[in-house]
N, C-alpha and C. Protein backbone atom coordinates (compact mmCIF):
# COMPACT_ATOMS: atom_id res chain seq x y z
N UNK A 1 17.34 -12.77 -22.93
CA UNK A 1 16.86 -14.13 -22.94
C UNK A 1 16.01 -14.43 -21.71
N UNK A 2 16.53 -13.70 -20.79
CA UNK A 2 15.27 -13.67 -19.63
C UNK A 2 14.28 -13.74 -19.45
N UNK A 3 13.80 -12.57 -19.86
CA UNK A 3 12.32 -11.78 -19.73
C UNK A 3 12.04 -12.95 -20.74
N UNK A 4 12.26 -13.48 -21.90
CA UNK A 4 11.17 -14.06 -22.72
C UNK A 4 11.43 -15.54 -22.38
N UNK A 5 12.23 -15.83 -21.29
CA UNK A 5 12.25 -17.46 -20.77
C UNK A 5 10.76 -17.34 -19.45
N UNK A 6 10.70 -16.43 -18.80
CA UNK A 6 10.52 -16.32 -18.08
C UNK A 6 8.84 -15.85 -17.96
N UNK A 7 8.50 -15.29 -19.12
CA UNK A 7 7.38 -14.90 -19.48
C UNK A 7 6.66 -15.78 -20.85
N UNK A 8 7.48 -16.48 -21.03
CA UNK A 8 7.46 -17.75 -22.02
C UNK A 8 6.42 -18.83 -21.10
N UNK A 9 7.73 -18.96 -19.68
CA UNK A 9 7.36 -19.93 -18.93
C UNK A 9 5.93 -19.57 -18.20
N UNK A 10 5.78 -18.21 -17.85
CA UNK A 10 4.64 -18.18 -16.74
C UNK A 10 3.30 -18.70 -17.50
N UNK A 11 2.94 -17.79 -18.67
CA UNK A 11 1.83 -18.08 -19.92
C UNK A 11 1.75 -19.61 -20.19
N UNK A 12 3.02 -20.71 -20.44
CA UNK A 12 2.74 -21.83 -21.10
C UNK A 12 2.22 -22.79 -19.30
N UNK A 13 2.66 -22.37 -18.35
CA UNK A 13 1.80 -22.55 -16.82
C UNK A 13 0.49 -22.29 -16.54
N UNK A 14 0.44 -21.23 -17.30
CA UNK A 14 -1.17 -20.46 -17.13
C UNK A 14 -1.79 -19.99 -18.05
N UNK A 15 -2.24 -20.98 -19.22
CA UNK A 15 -2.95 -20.45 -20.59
C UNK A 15 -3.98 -19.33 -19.95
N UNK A 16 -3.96 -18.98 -21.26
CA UNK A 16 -5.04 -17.74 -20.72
C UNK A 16 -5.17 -16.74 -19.85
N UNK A 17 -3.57 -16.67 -19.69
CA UNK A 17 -3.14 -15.43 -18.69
C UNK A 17 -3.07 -14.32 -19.34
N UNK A 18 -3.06 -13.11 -18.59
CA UNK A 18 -3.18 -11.85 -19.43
C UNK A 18 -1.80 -11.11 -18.47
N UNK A 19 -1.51 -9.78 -19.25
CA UNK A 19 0.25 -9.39 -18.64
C UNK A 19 0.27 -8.71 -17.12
N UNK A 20 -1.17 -8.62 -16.55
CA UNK A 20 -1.39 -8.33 -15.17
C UNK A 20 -0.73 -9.57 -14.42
N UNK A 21 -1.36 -10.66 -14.76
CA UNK A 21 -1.29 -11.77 -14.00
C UNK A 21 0.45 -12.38 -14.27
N UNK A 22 0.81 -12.25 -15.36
CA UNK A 22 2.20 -12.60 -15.61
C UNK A 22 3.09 -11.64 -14.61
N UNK A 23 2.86 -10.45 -14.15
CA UNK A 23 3.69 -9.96 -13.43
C UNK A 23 3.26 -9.81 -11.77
N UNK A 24 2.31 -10.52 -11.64
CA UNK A 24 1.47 -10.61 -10.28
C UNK A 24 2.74 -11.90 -10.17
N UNK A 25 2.85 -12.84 -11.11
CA UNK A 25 3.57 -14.17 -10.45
C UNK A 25 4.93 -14.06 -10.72
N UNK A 26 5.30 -12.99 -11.15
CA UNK A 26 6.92 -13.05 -11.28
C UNK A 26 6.98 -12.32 -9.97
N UNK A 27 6.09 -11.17 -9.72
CA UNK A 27 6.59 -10.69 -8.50
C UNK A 27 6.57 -11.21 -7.47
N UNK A 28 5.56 -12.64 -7.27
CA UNK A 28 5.36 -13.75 -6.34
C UNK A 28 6.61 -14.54 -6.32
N UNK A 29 7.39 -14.28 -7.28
CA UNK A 29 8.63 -15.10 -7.37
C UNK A 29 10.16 -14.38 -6.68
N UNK A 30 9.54 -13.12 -6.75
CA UNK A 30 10.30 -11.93 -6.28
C UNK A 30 11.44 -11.89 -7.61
N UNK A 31 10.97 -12.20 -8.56
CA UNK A 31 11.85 -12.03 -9.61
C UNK A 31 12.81 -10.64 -10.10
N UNK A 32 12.09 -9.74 -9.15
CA UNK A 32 12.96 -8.42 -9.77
C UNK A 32 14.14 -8.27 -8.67
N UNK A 33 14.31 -9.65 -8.05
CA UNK A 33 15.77 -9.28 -7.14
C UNK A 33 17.04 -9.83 -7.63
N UNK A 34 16.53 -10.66 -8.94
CA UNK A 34 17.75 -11.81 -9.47
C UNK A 34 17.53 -11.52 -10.89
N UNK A 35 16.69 -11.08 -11.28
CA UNK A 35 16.97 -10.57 -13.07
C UNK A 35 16.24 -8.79 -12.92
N UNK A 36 16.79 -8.51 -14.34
CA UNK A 36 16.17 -7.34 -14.76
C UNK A 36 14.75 -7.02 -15.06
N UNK A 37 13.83 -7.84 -15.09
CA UNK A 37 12.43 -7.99 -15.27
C UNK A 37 11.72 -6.64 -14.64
N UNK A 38 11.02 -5.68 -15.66
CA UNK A 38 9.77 -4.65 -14.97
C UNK A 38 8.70 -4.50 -16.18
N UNK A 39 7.83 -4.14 -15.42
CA UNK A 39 6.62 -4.04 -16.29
C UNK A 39 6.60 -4.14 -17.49
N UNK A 40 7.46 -2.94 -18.00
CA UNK A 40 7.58 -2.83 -19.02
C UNK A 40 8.27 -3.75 -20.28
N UNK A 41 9.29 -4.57 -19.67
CA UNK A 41 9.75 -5.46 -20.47
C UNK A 41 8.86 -6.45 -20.72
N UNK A 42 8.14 -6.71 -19.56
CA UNK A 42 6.90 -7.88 -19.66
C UNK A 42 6.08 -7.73 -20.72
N UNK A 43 5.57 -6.46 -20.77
CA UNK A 43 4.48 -6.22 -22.12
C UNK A 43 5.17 -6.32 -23.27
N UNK A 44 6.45 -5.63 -23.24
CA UNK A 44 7.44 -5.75 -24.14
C UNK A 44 7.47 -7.28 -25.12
N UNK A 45 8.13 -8.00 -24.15
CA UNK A 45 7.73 -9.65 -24.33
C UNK A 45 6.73 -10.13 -24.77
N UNK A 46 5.14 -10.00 -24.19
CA UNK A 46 4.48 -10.26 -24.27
C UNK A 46 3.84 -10.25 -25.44
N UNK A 47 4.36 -8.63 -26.21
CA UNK A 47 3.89 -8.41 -27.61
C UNK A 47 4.78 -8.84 -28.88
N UNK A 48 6.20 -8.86 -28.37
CA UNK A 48 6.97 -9.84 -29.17
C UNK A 48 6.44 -10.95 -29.40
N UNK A 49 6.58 -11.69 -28.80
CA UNK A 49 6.35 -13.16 -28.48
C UNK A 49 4.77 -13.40 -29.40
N UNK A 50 3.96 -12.34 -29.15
CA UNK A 50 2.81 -12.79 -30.12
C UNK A 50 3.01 -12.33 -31.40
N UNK A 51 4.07 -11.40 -32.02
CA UNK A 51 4.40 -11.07 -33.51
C UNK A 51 5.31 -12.53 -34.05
N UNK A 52 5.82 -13.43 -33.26
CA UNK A 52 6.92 -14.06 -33.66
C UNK A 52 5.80 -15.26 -33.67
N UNK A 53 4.43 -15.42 -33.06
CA UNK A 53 3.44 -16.10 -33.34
C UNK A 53 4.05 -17.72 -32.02
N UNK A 54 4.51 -16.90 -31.10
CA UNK A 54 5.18 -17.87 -29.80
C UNK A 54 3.96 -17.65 -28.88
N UNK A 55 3.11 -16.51 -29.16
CA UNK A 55 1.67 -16.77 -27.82
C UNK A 55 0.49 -16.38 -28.65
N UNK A 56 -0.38 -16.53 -28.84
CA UNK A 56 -1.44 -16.57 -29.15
C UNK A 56 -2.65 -15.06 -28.12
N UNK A 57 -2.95 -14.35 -28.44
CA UNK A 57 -3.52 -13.20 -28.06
C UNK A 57 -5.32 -13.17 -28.27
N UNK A 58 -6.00 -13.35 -27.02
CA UNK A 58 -7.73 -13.52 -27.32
C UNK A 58 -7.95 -11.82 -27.29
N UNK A 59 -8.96 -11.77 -28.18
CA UNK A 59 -9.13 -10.43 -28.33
C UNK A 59 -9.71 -9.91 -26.61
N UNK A 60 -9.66 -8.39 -26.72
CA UNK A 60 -9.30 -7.30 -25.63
C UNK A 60 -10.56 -7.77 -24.94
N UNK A 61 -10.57 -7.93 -23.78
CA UNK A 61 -11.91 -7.64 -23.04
C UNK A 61 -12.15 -6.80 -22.23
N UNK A 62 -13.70 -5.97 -22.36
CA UNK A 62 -14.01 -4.67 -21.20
C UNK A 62 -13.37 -5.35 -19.79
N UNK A 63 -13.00 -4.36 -19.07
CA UNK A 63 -12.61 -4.37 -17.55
C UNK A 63 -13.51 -3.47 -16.41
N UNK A 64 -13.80 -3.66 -15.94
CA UNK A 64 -14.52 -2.59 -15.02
C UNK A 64 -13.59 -1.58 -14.29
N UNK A 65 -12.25 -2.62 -14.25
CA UNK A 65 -11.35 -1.73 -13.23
C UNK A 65 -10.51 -1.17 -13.74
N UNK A 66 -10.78 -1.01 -14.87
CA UNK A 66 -9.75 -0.45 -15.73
C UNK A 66 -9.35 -0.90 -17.13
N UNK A 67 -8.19 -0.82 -17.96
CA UNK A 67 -8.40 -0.96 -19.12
C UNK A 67 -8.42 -2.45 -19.72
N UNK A 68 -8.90 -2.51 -21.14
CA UNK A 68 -9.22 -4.06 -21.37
C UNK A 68 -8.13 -5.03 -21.25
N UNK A 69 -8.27 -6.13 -21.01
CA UNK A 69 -6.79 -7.14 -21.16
C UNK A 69 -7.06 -8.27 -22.36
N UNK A 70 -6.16 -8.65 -22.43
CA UNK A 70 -5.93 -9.87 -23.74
C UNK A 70 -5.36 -11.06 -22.52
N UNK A 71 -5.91 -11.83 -23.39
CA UNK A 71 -5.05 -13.06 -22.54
C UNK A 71 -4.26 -13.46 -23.62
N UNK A 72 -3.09 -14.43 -23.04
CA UNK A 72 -2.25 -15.00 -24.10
C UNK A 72 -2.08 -16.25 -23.43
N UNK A 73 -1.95 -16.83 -24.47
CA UNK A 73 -1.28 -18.79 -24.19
C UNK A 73 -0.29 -18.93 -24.96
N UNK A 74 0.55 -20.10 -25.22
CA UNK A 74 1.52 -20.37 -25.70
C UNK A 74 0.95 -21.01 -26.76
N UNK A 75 1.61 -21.10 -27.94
CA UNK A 75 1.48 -21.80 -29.31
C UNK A 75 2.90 -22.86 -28.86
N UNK A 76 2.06 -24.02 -29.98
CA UNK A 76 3.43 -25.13 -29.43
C UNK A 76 4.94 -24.58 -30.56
N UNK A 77 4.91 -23.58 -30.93
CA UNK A 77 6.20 -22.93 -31.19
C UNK A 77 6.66 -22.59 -30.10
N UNK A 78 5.48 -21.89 -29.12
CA UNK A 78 6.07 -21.19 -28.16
C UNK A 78 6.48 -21.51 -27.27
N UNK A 79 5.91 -23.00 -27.52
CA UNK A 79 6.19 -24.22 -26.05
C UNK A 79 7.83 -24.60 -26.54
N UNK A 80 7.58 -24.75 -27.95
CA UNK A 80 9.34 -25.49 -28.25
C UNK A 80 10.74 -24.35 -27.91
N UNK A 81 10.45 -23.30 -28.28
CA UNK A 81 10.62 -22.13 -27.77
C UNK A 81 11.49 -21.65 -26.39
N UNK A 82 10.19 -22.49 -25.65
CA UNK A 82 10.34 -22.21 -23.93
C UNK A 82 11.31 -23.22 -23.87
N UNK A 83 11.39 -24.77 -24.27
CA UNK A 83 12.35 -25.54 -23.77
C UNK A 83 13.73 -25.00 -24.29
N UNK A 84 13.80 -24.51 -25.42
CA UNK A 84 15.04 -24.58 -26.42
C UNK A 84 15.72 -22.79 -25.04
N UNK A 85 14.91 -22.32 -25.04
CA UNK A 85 15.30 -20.74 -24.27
C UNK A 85 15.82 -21.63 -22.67
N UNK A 86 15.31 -22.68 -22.06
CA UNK A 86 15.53 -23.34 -21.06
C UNK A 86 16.86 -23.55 -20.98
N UNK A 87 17.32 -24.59 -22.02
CA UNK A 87 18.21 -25.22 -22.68
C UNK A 87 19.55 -24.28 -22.55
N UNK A 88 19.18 -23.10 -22.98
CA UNK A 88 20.52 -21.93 -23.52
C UNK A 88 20.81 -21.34 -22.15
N UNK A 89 19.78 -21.69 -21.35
CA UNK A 89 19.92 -20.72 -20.25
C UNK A 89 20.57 -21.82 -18.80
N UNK A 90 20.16 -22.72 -18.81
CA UNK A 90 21.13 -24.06 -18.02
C UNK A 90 22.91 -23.66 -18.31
N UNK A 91 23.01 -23.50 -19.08
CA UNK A 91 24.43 -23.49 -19.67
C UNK A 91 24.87 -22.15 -19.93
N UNK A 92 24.33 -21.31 -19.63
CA UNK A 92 24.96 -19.73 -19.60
C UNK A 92 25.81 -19.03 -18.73
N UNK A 93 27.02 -18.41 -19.13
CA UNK A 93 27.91 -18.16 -17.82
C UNK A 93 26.90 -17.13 -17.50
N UNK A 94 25.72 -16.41 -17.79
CA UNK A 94 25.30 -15.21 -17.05
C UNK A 94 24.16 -15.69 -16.01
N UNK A 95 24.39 -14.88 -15.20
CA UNK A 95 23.86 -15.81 -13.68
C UNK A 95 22.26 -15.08 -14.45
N UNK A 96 22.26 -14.57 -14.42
CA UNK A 96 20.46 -13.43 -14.56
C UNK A 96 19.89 -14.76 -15.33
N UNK A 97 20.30 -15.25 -16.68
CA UNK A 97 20.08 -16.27 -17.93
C UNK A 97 19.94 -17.39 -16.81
N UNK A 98 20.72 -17.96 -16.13
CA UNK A 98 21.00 -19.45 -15.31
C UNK A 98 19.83 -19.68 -14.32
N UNK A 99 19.58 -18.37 -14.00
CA UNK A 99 18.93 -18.56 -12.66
C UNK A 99 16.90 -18.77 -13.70
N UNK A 100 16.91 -17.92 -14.74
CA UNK A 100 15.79 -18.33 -15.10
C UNK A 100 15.56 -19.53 -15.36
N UNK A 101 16.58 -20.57 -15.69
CA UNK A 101 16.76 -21.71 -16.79
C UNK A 101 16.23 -22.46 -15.51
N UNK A 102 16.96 -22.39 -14.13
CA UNK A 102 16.45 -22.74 -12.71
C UNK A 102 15.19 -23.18 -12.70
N UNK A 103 14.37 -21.77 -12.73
CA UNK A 103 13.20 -21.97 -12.67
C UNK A 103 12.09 -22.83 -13.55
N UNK A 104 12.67 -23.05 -14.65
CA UNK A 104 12.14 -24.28 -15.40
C UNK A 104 12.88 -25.33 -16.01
N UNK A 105 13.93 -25.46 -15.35
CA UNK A 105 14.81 -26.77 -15.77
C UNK A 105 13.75 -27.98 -15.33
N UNK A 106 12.64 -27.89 -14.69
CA UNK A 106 11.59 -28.96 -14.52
C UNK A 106 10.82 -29.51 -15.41
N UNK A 107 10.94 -28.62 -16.47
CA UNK A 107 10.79 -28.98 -17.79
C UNK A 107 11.23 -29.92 -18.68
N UNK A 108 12.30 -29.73 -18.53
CA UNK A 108 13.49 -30.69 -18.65
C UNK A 108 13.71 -32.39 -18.13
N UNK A 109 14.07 -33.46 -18.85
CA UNK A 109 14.68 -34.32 -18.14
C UNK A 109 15.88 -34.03 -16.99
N UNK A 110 16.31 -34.65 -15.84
CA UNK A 110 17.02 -34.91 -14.88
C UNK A 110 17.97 -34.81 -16.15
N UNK A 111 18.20 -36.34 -16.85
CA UNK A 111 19.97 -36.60 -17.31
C UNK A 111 20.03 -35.46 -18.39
N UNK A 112 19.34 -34.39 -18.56
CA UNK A 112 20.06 -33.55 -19.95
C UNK A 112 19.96 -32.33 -18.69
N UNK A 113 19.05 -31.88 -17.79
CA UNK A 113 19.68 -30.88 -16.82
C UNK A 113 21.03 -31.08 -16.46
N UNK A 114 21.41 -31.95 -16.15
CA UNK A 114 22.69 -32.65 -15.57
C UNK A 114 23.85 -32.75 -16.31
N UNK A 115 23.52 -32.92 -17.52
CA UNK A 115 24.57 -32.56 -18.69
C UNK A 115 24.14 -30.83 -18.68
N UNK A 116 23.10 -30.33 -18.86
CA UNK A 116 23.59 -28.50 -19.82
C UNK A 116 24.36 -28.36 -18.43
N UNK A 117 23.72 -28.48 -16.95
CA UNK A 117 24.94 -27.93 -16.28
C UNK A 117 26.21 -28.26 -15.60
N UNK A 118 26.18 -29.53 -16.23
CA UNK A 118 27.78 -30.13 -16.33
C UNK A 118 28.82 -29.39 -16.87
N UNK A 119 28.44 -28.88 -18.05
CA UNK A 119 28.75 -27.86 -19.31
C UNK A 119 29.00 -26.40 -18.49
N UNK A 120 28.34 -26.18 -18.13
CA UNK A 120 28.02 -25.23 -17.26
C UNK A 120 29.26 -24.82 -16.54
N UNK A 121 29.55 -25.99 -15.91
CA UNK A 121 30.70 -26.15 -15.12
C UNK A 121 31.49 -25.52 -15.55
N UNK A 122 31.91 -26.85 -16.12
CA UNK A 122 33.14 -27.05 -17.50
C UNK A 122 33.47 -25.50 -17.81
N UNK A 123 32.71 -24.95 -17.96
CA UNK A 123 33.15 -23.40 -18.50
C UNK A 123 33.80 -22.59 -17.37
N UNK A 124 33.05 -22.91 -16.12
CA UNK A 124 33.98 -21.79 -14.96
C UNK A 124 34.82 -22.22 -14.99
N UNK A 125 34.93 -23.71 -14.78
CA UNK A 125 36.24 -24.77 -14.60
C UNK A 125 37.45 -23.84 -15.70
N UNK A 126 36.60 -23.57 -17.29
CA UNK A 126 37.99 -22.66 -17.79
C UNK A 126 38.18 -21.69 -17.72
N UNK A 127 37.62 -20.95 -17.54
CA UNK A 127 37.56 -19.59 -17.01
C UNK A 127 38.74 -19.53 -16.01
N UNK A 128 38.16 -19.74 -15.03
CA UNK A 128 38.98 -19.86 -13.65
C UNK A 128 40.41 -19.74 -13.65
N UNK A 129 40.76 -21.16 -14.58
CA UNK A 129 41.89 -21.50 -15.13
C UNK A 129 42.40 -20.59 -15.70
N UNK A 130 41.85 -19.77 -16.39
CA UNK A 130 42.33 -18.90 -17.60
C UNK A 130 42.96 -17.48 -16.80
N UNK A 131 42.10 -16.89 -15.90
CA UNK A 131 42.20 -16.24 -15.18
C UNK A 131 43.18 -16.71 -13.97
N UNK A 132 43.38 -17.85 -13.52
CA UNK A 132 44.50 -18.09 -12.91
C UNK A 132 45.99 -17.65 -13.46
N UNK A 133 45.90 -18.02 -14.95
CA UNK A 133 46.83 -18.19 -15.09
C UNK A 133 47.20 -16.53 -16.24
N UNK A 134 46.60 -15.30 -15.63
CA UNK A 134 46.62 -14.11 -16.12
C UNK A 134 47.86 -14.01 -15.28
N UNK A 135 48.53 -12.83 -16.02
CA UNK A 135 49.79 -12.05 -15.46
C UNK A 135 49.20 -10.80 -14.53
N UNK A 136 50.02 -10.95 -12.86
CA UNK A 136 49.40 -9.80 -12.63
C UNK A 136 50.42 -8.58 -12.28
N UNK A 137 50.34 -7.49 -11.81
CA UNK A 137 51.58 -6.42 -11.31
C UNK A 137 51.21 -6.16 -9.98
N UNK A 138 52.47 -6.06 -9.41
CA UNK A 138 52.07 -5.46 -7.60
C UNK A 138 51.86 -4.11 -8.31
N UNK A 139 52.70 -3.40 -8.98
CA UNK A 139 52.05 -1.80 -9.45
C UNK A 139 51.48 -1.89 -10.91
N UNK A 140 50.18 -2.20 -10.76
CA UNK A 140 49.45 -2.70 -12.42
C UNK A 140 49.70 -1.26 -13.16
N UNK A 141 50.37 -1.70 -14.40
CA UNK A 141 50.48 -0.55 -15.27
C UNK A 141 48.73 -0.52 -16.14
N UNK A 142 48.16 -1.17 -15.96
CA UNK A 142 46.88 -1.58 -16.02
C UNK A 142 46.00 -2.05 -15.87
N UNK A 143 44.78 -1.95 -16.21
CA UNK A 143 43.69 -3.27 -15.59
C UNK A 143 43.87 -4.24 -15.95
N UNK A 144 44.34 -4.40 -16.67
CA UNK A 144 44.26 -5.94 -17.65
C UNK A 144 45.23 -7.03 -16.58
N UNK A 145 46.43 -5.83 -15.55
CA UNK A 145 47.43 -6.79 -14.96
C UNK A 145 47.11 -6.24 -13.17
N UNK A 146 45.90 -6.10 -13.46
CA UNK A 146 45.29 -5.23 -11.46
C UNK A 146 45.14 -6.70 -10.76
N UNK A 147 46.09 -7.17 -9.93
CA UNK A 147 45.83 -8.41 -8.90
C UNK A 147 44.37 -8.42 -8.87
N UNK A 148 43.92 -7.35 -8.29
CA UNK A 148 42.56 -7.49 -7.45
C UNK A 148 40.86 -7.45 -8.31
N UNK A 149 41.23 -7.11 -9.90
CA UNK A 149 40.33 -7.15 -10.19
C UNK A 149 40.44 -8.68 -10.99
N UNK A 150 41.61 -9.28 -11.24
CA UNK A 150 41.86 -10.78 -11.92
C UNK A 150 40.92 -11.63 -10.86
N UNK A 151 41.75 -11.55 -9.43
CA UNK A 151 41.33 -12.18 -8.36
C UNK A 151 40.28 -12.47 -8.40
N UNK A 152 39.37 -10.96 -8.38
CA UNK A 152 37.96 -10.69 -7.51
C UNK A 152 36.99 -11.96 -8.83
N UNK A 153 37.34 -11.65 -10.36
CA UNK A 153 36.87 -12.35 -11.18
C UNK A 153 37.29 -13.99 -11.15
N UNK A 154 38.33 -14.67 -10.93
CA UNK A 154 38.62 -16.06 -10.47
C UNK A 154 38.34 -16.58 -9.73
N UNK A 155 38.31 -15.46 -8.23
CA UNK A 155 37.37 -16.19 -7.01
C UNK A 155 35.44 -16.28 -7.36
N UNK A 156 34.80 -15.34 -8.07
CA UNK A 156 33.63 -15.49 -8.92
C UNK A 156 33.40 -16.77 -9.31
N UNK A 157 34.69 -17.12 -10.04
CA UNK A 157 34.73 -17.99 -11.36
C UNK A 157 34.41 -19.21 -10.47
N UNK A 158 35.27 -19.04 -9.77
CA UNK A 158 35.85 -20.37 -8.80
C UNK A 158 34.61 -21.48 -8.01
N UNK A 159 34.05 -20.08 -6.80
CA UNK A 159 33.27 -20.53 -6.38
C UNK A 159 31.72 -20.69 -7.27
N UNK A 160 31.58 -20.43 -8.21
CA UNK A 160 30.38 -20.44 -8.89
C UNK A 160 30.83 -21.83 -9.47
N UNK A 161 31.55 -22.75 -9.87
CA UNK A 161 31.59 -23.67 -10.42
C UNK A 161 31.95 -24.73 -9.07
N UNK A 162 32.29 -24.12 -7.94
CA UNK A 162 32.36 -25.40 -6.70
C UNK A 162 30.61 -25.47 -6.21
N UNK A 163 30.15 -24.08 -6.02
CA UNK A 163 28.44 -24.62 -5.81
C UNK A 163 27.69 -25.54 -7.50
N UNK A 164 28.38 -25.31 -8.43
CA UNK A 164 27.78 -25.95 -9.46
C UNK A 164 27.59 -27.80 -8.99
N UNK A 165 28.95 -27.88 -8.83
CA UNK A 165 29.32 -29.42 -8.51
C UNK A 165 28.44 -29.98 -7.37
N UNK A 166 27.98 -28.76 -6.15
CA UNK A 166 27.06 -29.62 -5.03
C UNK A 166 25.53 -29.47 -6.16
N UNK A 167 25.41 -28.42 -6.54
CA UNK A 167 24.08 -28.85 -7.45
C UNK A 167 24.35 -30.17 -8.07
N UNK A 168 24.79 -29.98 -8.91
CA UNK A 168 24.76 -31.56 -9.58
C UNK A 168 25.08 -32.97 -8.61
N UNK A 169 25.65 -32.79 -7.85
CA UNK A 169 25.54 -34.26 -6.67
C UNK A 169 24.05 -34.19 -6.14
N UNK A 170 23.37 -32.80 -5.91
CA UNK A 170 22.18 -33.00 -5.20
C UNK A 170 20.81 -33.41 -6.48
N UNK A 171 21.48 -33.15 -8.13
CA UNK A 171 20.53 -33.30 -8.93
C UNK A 171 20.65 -35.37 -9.24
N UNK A 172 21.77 -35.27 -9.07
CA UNK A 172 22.43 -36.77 -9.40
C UNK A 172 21.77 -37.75 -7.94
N UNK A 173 21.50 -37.07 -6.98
CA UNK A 173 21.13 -37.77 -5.88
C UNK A 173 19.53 -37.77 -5.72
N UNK A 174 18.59 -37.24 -6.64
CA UNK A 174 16.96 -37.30 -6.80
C UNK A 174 16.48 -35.98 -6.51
N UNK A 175 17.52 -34.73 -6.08
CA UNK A 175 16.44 -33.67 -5.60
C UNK A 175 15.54 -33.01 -6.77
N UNK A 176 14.87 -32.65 -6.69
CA UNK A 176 13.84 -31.98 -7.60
C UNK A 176 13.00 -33.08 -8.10
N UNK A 177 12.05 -32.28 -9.02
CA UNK A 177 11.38 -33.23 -9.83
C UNK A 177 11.20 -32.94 -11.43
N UNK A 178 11.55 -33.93 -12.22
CA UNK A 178 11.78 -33.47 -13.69
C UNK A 178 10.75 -33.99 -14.75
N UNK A 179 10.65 -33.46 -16.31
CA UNK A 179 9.89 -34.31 -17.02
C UNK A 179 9.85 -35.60 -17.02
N UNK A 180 9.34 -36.35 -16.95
CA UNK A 180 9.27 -38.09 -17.45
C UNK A 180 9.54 -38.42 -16.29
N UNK A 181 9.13 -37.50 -14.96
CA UNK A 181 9.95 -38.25 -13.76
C UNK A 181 8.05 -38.93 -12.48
């Protein structure tokens, strides 16, 4: 869900971008330190996304410096697309998914950012819980009852939903800037 939130987002920023320039600005983002994103998935994406008729592809043009490029833009599928991929990704326990949704939750209204990651919460909030309340063994006859790997996953759980809560006081208090804002 990444790569095509993320390469969704750069193209519907920069009509008429071609997959050089899409990975010139992810790497400006330093994106390959917080998701899985490489070249190759990019083109990957890039050619999905125009079979599923989500970007629009101008035919090849000569290059001097090398081989021809296509540009692509977003089709307003691809725009509805980008919000709805936004949307899934605000509210995902997977940090790689969350952290893209980050990058264009600006897309978004303030009060529905604020709800997907309210939600958001809400989920470590059970998690946590859930995992609190696992059985563990001082001599684990297994993983399922290893103190330290329950732990290591609850304290995860834990603190990922206590920084959730200062996000949302700092989204609830004006930081950023959102659609309609």
């Amino acid at each position: 869900m990444s790569v095509r939130l993320m390469v969704l987002g750069v193209v519907d920023a920069n009509p008429g971008t071609h997959g050089y320039e899409v990975l010139r600005e992810l790497a400006a983002w330093r994106a390959e330190t917080w998701s899985q994103i490489r070249s190759g998935s990019v083109y990957h994406a890039l050619n999905q996304l125009e079979k599923e008729h989500l970007l629009d592809r101008s035919e090849p043009e000569p290059s001097a410096a090398g081989p021809t490029k296509s540009r692509y833009s977003a089709t307003p599928a691809g725009r509805a697309e980008l919000l709805a991929l936004a949307r899934r990704a605000l509210q995902s326990v997977d940090q790689e998914a969350f952290a893209a949704g980050l990058a264009f939750m600006h897309l978004l209204t303030r009060d529905e950012v604020i709800d997907l990651i309210a939600r958001r919460r809400d989920e470590f909030e059970r998690i946590s819980q859930y995992l609190s309340d696992l059985p563990r063994e001082a001599a684990p006859s297994s993983p399922a009852t290893h103190p330290e790997i329950i732990d290591s996953w609850e304290t995860t759980f834990s603190a990922t939903k206590n920084w959730l809560e200062s996000l949302l006081t700092r989204l609830e208090s004006g930081a950023y800037g959102f659609a309609g804002e």
